[in-house]
PDB file of N, CA and C in Angstrom:
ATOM      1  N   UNK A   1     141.010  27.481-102.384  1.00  0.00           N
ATOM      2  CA  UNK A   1     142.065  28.065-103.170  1.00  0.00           C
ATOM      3  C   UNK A   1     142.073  27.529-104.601  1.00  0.00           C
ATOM      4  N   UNK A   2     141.698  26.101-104.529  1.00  0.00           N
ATOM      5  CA  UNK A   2     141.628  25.848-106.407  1.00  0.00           C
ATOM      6  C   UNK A   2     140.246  25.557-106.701  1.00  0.00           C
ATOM      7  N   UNK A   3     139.318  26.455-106.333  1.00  0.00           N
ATOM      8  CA  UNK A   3     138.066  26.419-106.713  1.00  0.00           C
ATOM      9  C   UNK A   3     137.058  25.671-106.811  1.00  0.00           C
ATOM     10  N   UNK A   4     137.418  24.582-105.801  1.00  0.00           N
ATOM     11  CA  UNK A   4     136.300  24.016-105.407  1.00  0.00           C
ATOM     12  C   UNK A   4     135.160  24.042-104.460  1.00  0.00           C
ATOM     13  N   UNK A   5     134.655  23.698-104.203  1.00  0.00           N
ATOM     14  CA  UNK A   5     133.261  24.082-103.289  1.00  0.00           C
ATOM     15  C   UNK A   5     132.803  22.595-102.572  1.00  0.00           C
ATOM     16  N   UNK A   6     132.364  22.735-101.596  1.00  0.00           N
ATOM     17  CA  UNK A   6     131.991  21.651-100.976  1.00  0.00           C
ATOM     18  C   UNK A   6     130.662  21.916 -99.999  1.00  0.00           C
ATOM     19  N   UNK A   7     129.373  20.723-101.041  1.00  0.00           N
ATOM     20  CA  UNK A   7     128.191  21.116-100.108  1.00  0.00           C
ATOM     21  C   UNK A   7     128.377  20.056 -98.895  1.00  0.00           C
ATOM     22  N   UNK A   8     127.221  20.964 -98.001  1.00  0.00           N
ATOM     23  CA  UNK A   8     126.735  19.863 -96.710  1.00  0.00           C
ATOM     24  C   UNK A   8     125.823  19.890 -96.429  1.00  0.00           C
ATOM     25  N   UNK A   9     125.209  18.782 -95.587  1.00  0.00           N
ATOM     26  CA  UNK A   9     123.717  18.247 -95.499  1.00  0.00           C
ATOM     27  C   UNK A   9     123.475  18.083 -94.209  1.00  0.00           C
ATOM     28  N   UNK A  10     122.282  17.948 -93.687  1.00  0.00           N
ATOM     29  CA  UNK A  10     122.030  17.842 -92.077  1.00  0.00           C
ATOM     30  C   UNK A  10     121.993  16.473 -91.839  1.00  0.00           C
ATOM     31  N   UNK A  11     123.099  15.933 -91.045  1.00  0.00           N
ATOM     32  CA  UNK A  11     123.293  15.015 -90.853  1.00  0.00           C
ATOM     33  C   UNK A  11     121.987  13.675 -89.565  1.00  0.00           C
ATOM     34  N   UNK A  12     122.207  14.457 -89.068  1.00  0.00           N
ATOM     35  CA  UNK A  12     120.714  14.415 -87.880  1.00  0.00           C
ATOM     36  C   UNK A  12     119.518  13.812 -88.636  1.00  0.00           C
ATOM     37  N   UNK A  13     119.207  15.008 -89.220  1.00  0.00           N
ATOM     38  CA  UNK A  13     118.261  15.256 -90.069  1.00  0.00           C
ATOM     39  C   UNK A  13     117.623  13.590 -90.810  1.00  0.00           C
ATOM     40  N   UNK A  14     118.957  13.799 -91.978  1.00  0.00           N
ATOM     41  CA  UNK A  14     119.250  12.384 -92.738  1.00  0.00           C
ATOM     42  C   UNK A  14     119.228  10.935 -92.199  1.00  0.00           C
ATOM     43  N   UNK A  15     119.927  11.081 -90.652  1.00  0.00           N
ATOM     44  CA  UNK A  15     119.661   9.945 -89.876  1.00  0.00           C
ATOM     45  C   UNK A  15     118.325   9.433 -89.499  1.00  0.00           C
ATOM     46  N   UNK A  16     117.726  10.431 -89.626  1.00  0.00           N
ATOM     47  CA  UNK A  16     116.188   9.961 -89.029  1.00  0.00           C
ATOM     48  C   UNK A  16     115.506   9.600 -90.218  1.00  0.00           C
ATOM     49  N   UNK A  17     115.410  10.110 -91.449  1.00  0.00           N
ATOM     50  CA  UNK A  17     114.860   9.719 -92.652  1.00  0.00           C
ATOM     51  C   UNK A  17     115.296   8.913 -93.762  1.00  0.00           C
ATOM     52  N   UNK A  18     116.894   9.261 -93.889  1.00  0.00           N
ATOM     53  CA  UNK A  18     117.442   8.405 -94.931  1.00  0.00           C
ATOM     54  C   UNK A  18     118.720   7.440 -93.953  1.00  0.00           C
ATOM     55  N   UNK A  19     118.549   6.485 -93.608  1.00  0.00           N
ATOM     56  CA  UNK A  19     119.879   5.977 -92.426  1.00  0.00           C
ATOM     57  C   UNK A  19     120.858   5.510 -93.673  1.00  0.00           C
ATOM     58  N   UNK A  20     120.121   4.693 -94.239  1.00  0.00           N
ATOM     59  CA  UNK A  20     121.399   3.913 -94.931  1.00  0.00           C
ATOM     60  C   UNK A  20     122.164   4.486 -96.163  1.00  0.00           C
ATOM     61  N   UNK A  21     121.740   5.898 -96.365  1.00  0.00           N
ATOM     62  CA  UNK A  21     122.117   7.126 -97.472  1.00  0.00           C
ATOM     63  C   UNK A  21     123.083   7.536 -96.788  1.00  0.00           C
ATOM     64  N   UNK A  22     122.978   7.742 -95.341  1.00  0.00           N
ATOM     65  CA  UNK A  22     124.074   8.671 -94.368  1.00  0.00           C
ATOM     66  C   UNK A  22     125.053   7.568 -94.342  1.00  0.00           C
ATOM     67  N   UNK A  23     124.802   6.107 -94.076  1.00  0.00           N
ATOM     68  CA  UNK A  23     125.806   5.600 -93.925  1.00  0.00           C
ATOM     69  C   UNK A  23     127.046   5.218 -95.117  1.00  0.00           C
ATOM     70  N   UNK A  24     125.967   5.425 -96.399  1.00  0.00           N
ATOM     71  CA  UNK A  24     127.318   4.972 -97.526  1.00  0.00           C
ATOM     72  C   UNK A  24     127.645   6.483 -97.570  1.00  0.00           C
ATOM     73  N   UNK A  25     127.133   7.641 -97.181  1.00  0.00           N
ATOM     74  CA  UNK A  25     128.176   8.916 -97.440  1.00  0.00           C
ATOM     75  C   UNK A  25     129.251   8.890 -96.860  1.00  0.00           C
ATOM     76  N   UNK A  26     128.894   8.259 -95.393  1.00  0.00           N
ATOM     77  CA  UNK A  26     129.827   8.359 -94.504  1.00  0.00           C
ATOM     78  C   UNK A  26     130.942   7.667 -95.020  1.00  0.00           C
ATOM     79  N   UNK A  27     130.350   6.156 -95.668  1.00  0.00           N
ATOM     80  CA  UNK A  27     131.676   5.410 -95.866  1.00  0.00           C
ATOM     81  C   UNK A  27     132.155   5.894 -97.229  1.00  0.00           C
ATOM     82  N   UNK A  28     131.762   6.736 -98.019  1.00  0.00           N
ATOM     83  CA  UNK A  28     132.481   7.303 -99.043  1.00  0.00           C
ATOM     84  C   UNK A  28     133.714   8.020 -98.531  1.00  0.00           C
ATOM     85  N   UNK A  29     133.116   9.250 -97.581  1.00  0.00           N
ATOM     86  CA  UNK A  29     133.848   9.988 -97.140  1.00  0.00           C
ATOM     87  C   UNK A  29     134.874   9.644 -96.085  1.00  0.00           C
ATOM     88  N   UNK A  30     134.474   8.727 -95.665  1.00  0.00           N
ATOM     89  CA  UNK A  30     135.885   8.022 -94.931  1.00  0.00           C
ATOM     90  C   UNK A  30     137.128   7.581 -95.725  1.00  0.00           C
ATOM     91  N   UNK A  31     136.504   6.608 -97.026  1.00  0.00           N
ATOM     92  CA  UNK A  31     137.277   5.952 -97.944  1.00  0.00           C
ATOM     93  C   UNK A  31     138.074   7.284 -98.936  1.00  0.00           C
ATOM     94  N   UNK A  32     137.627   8.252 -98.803  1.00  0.00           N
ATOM     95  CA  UNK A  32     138.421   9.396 -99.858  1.00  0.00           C
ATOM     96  C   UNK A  32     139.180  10.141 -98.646  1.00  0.00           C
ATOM     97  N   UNK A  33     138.697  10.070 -97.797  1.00  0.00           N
ATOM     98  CA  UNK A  33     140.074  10.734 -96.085  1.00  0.00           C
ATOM     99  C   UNK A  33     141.292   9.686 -95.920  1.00  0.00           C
ATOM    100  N   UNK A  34     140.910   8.119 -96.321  1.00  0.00           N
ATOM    101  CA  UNK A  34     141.884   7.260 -96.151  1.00  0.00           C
ATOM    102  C   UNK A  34     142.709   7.438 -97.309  1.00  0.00           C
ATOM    103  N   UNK A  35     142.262   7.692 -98.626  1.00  0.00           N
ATOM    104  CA  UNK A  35     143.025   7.231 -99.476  1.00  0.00           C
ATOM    105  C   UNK A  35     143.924   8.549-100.093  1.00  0.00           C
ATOM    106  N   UNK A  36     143.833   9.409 -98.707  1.00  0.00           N
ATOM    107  CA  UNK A  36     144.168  11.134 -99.083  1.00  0.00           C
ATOM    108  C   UNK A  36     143.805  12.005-100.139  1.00  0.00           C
ATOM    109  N   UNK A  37     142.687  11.295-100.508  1.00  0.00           N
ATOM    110  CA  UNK A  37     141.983  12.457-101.651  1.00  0.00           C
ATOM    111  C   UNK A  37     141.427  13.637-100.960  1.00  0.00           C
ATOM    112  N   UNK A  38     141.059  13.751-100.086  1.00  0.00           N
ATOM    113  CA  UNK A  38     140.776  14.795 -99.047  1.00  0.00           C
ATOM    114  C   UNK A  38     141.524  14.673 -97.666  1.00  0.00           C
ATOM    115  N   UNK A  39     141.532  15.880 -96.983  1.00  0.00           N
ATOM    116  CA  UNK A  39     142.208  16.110 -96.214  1.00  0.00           C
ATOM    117  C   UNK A  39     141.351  16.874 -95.195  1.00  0.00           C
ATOM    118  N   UNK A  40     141.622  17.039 -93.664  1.00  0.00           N
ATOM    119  CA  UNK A  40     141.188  17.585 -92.619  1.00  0.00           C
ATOM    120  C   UNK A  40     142.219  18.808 -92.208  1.00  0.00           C
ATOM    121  N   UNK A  41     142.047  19.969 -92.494  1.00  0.00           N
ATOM    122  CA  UNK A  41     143.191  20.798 -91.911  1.00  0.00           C
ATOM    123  C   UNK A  41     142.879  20.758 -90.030  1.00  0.00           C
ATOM    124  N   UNK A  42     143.864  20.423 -88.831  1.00  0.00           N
ATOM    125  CA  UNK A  42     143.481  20.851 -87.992  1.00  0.00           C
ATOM    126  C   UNK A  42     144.369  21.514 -87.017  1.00  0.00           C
ATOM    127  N   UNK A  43     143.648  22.531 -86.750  1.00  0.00           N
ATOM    128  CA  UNK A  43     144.513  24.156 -86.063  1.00  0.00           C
ATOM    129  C   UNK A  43     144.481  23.865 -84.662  1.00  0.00           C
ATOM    130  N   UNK A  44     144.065  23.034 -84.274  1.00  0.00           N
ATOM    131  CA  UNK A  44     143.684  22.866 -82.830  1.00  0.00           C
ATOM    132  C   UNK A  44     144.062  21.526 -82.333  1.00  0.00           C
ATOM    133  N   UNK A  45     144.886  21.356 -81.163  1.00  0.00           N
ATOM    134  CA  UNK A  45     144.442  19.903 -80.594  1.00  0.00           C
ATOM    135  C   UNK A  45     144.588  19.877 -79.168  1.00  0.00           C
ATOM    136  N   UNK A  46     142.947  19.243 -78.162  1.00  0.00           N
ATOM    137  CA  UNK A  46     143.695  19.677 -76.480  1.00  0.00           C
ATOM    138  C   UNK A  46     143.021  18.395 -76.518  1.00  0.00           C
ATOM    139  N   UNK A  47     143.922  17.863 -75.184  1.00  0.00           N
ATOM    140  CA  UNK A  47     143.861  16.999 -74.341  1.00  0.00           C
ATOM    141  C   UNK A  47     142.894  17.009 -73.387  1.00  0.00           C
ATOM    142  N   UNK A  48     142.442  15.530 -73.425  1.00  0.00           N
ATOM    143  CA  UNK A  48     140.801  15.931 -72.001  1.00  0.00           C
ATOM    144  C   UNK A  48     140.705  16.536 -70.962  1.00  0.00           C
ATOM    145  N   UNK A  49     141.917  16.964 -71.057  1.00  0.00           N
ATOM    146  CA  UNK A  49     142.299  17.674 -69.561  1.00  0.00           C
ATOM    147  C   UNK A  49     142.273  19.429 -69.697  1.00  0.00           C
ATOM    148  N   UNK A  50     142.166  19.816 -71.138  1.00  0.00           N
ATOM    149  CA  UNK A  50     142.061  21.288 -71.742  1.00  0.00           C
ATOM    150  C   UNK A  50     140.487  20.831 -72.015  1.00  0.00           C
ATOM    151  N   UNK A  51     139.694  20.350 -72.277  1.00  0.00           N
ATOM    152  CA  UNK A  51     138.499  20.512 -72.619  1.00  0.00           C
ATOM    153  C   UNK A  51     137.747  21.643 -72.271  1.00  0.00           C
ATOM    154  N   UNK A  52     137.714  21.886 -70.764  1.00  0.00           N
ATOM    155  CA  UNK A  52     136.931  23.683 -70.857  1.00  0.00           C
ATOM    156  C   UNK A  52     137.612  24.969 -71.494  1.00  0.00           C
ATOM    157  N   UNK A  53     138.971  24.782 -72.185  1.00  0.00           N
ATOM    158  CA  UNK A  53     139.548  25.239 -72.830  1.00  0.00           C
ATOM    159  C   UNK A  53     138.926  25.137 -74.303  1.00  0.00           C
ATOM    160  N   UNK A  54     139.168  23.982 -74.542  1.00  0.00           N
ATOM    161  CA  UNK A  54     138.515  24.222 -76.110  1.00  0.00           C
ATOM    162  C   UNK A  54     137.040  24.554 -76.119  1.00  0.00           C
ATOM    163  N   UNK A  55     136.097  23.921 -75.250  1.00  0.00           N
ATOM    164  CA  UNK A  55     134.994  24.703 -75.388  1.00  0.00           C
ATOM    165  C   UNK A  55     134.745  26.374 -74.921  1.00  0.00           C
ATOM    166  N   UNK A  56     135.388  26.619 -74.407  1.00  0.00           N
ATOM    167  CA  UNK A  56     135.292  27.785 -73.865  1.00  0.00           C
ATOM    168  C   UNK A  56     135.489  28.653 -75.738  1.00  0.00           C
ATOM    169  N   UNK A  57     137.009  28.217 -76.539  1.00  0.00           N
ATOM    170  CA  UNK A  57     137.069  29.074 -77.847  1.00  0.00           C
ATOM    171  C   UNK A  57     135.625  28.821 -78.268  1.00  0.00           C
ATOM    172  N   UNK A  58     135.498  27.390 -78.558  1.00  0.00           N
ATOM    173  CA  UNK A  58     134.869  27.423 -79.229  1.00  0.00           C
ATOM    174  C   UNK A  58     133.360  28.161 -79.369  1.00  0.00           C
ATOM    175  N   UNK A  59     133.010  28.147 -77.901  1.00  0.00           N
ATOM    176  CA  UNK A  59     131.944  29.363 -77.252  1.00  0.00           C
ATOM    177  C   UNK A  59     132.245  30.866 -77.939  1.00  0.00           C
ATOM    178  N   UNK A  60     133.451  31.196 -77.629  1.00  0.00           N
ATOM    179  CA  UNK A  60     133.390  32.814 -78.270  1.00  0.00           C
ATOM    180  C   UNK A  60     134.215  32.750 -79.410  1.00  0.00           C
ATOM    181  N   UNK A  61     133.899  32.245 -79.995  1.00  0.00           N
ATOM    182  CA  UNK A  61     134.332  32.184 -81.699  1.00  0.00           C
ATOM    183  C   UNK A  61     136.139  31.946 -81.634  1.00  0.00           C
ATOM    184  N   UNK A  62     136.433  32.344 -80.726  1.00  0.00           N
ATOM    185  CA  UNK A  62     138.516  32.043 -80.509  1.00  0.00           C
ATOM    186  C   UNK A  62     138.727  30.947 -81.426  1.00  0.00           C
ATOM    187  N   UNK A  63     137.950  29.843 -81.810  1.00  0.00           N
ATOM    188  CA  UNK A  63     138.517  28.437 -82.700  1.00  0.00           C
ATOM    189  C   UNK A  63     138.540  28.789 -84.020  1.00  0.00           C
ATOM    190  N   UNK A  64     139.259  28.578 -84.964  1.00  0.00           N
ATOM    191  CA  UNK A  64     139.500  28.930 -86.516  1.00  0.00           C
ATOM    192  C   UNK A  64     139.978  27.152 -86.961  1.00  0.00           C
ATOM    193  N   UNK A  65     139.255  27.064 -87.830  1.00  0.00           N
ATOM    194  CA  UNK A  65     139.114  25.630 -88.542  1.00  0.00           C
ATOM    195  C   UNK A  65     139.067  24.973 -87.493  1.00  0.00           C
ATOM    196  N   UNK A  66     139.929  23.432 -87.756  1.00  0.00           N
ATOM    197  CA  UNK A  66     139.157  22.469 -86.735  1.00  0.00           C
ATOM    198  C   UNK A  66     139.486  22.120 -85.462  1.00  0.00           C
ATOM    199  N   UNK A  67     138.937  21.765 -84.553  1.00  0.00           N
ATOM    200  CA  UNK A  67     139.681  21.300 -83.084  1.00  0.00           C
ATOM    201  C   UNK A  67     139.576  20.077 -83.017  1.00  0.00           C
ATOM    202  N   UNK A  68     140.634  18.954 -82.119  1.00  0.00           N
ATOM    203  CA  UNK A  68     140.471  17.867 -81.704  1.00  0.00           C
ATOM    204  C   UNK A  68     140.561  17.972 -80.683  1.00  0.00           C
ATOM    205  N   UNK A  69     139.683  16.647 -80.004  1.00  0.00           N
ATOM    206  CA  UNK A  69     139.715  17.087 -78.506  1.00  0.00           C
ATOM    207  C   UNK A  69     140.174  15.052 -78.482  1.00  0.00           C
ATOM    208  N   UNK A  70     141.241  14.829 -77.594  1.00  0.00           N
ATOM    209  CA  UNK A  70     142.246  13.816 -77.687  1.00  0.00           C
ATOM    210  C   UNK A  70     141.414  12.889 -76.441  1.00  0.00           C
ATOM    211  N   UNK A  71     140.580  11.847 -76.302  1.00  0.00           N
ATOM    212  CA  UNK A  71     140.558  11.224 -75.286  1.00  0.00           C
ATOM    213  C   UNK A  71     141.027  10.292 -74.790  1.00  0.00           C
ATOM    214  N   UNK A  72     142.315   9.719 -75.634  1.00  0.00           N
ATOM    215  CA  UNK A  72     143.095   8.588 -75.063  1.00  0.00           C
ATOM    216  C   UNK A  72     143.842   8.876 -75.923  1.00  0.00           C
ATOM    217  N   UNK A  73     145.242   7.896 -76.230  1.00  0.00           N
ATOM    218  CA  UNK A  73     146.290   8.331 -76.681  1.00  0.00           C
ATOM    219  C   UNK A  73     146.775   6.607 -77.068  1.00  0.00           C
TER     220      UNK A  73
END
């Protein structure tokens, strides 16, 4: 909505060739989620006990932005 864009990279990928590149992204991107410069919208949240539930949306496209799937509390 305010015109920004956000690339992404294959994470996998990066792990196998660049490790310690993935790991300061990671800790960038952790440190800008902590300090609320970015944000996670999430539309979804089931309990381990809904799990063939959320995979099931997530199988036929039913999930819109993000899901959490809760394994302890």
């Amino acid at each position: 909505m305010s015109g920004r864009s956000l690339l992404t990279h294959n994470s996998n990928l990066r792990s196998r060739t660049h490790p310690a590149r993935l790991a300061d992204s990671a800790r960038r991107a952790l440190a800008l989620l902590a300090d609320g410069r970015i944000r996670v919208d999430i539309t979804a949240e089931y309990g381990l006990a809904e799990v063939d539930t959320a995979v099931e949306r997530l199988r036929t496209g039913r999930a819109h932005g993000k899901s959490v799937l809760r394994v302890r509390r």
